[in-house]
Protein backbone atom coordinates (compact mmCIF):
# COMPACT_ATOMS: atom_id res chain seq x y z
CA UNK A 1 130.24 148.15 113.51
CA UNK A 2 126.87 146.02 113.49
CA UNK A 3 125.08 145.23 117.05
CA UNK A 4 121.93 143.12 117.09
CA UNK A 5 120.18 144.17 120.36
CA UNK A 6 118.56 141.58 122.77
CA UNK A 7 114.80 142.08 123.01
CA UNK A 8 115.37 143.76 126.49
CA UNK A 9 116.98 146.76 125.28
CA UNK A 10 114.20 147.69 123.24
CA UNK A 11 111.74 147.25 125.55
CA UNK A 12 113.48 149.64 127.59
CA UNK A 13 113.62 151.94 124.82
CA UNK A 14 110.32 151.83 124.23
CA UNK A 15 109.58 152.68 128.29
CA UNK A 16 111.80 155.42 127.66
CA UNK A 17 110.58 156.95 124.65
CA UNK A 18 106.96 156.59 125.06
CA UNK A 19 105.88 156.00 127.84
CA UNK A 20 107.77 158.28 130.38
CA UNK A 21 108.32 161.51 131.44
CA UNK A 22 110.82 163.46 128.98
CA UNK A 23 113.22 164.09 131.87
CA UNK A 24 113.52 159.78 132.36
CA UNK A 25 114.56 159.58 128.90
CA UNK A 26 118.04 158.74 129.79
CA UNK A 27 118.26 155.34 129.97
CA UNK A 28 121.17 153.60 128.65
CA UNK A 29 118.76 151.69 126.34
CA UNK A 30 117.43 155.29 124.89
CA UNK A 31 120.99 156.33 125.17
CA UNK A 32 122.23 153.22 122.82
CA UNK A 33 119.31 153.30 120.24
CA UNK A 34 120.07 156.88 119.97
CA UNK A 35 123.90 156.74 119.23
CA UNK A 36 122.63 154.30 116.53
CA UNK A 37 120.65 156.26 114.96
CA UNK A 38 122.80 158.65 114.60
CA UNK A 39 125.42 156.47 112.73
CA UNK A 40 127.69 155.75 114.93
CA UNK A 41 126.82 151.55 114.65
CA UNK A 42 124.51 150.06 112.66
CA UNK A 43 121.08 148.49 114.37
CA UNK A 44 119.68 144.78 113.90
CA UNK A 45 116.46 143.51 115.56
CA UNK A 46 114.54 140.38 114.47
CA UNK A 47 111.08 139.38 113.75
CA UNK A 48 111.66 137.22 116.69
CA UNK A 49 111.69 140.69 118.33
CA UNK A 50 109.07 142.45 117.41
CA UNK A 51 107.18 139.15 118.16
CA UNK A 52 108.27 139.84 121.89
CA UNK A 53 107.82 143.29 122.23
CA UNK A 54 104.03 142.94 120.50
CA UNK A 55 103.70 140.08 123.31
CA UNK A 56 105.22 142.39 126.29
CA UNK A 57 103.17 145.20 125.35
CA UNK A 58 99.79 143.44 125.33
CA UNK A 59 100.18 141.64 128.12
CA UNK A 60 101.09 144.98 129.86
CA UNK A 61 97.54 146.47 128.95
CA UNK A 62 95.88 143.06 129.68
CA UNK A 63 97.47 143.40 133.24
CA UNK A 64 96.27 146.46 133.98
CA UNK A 65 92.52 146.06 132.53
CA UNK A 66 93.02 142.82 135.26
CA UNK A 67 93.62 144.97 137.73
CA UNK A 68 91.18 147.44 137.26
CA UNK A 69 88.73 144.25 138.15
CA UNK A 70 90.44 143.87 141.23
CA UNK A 71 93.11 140.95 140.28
CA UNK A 72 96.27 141.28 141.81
CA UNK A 73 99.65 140.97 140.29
CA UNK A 74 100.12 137.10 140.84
CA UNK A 75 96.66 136.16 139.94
CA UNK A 76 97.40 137.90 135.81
CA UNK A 77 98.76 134.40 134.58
CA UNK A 78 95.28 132.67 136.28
CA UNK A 79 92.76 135.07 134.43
CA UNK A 80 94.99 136.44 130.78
CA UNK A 81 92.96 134.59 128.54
CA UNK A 82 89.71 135.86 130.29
CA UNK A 83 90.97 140.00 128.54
CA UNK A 84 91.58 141.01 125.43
CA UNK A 85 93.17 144.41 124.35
CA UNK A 86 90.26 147.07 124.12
CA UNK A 87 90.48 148.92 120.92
CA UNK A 88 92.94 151.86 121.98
CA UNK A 89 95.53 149.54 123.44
CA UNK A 90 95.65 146.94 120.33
CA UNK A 91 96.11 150.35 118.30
CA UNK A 92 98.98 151.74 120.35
CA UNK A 93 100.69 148.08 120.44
CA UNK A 94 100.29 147.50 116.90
CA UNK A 95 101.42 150.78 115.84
CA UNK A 96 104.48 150.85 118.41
CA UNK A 97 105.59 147.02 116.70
CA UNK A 98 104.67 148.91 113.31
CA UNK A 99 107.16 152.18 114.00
CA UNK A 100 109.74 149.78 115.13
CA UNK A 101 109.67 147.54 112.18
CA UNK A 102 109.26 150.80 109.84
CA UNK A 103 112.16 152.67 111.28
CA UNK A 104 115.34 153.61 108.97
CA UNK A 105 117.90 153.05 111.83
CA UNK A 106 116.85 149.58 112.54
CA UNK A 107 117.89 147.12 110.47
CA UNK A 108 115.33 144.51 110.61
CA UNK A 109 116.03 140.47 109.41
CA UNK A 110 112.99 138.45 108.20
CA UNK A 111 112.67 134.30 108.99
CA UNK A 112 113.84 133.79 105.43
CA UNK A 113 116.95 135.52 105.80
CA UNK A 114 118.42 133.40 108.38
CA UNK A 115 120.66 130.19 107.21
CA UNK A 116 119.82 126.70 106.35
CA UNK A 117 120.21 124.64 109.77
CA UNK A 118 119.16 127.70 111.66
CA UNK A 119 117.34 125.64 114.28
CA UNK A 120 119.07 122.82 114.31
CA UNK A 121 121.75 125.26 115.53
CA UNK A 122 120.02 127.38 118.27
CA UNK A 123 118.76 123.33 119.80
CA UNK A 124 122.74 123.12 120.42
CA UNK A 125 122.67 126.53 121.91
CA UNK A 126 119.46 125.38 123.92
CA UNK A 127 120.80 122.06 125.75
CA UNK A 128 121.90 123.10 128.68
CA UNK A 129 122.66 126.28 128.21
CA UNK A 130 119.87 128.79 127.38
CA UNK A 131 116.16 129.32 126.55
CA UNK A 132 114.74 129.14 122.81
CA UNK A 133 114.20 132.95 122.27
CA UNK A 134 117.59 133.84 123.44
CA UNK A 135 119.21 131.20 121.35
CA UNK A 136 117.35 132.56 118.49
CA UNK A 137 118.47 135.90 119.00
CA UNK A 138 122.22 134.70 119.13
CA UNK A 139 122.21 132.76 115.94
CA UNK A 140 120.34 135.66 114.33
CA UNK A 141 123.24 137.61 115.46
CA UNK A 142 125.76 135.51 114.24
CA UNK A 143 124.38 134.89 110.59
CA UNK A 144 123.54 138.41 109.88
CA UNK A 145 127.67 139.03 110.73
CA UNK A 146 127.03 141.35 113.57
CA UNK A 147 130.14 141.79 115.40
CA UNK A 148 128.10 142.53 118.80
CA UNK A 149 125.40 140.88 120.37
CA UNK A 150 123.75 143.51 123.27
CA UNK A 151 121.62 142.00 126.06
CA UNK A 152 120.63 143.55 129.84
CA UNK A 153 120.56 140.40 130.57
CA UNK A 154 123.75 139.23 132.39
CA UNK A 155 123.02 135.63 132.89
CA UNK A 156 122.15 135.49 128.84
CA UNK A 157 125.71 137.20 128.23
CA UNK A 158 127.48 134.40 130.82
CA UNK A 159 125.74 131.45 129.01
CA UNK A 160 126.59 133.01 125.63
CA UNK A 161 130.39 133.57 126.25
CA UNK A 162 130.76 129.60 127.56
CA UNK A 163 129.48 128.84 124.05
CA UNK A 164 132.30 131.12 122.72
CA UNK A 165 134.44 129.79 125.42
CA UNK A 166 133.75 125.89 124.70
CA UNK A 167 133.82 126.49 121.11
CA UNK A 168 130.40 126.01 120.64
CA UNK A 169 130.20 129.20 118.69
CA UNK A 170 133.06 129.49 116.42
CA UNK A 171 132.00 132.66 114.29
CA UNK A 172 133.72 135.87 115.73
CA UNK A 173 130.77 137.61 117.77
CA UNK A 174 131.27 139.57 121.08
CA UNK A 175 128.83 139.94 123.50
CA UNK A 176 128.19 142.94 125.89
CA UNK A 177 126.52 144.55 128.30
CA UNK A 178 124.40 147.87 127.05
CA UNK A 179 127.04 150.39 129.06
CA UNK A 180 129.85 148.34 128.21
CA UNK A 181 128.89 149.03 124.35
CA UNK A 182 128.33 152.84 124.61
CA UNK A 183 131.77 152.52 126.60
CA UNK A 184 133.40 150.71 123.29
CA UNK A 185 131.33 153.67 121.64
CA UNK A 186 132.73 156.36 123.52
CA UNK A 187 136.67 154.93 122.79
CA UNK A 188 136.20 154.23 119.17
CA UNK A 189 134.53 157.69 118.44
CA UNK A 190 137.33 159.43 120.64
CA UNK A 191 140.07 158.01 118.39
């Protein structure tokens, strides 16, 4: 069984593996990741992702370094391009995009791989329906013959089942929720 996973889900990962406290590492995220890495479904994540979780990441640090100066939370978008990541923090980002892209368990799909019309497809996806990085991650999905696409994100997983509904999507993908995965998980393994 192949599942490409929604940028989302490794973010949360990542918040769970690294960067809390070892009893918080249950998170269904951590909880997923780890089931695939121990065989039970095969991983794919994207450049597209590691492109987002490099971008999450730094503007994390860049937040905070705002902070410390005394901006507040809504006043980060105003002053970003005033920071740039101080040497520590653009070595823990680019080595946490580095072990991602590295690891055995995730399968990882390069820009070339994807099909010819790629995004002329995911602008179909886009009118009306959802935003550019999400329809990226679908078609991804769908050419690399995963037979789940994971997101947190529930309104992502509405807007992608109309376009399964309406025929929009044709290829054989299902889309779920993280916990309704480890659920399909849990049934198939207990067989």
């Amino acid at each position: 069984m192949k599942a490409y996973l929604d940028t989302n889900i490794l973010v949360d990962y990542v918040w769970s593996a690294f960067f809390s406290e070892e009893k918080e590492k249950k998170s269904p995220s951590y909880t997923l990741i780890n089931k695939g890495s121990m065989g039970e479904y095969e991983i794919f994540i994207s450049f597209y992702t590691l492109m987002e979780i490099h971008q999450h990441f730094t503007d994390y640090y860049l937040q905070q370094n705002a902070i410390k100066d005394g901006f507040g939370f809504r006043e980060f978008s105003r002053v970003r391009r005033n920071y740039v990541l101080e040497e520590n923090q653009l070595k823990t980002v680019s080595e946490l995009v580095e072990n991602l892209r590295e690891n055995e368990y995730l399968n990882y799909i390069e820009p070339e791989m994807m099909t010819e019309g790629f995004f002329k497809t995911i602008i179909g996806y886009v009118r009306g329906y959802m935003d550019f990085l999400d329809a990226i991650h679908l078609r991804t999905a769908i050419d690399t013959k995963c037979d789940y696409f994971l997101t947190k994100d529930g309104e992502l997983r509405k807007r992608a089942q109309d376009l399964i509904d309406k025929d929009i999507i044709t290829e054989s993908l299902k889309i779920s929720s993280v916990s309704g995965f480890l659920k399909i998980l849990k049934e198939t393994t207990s067989r």
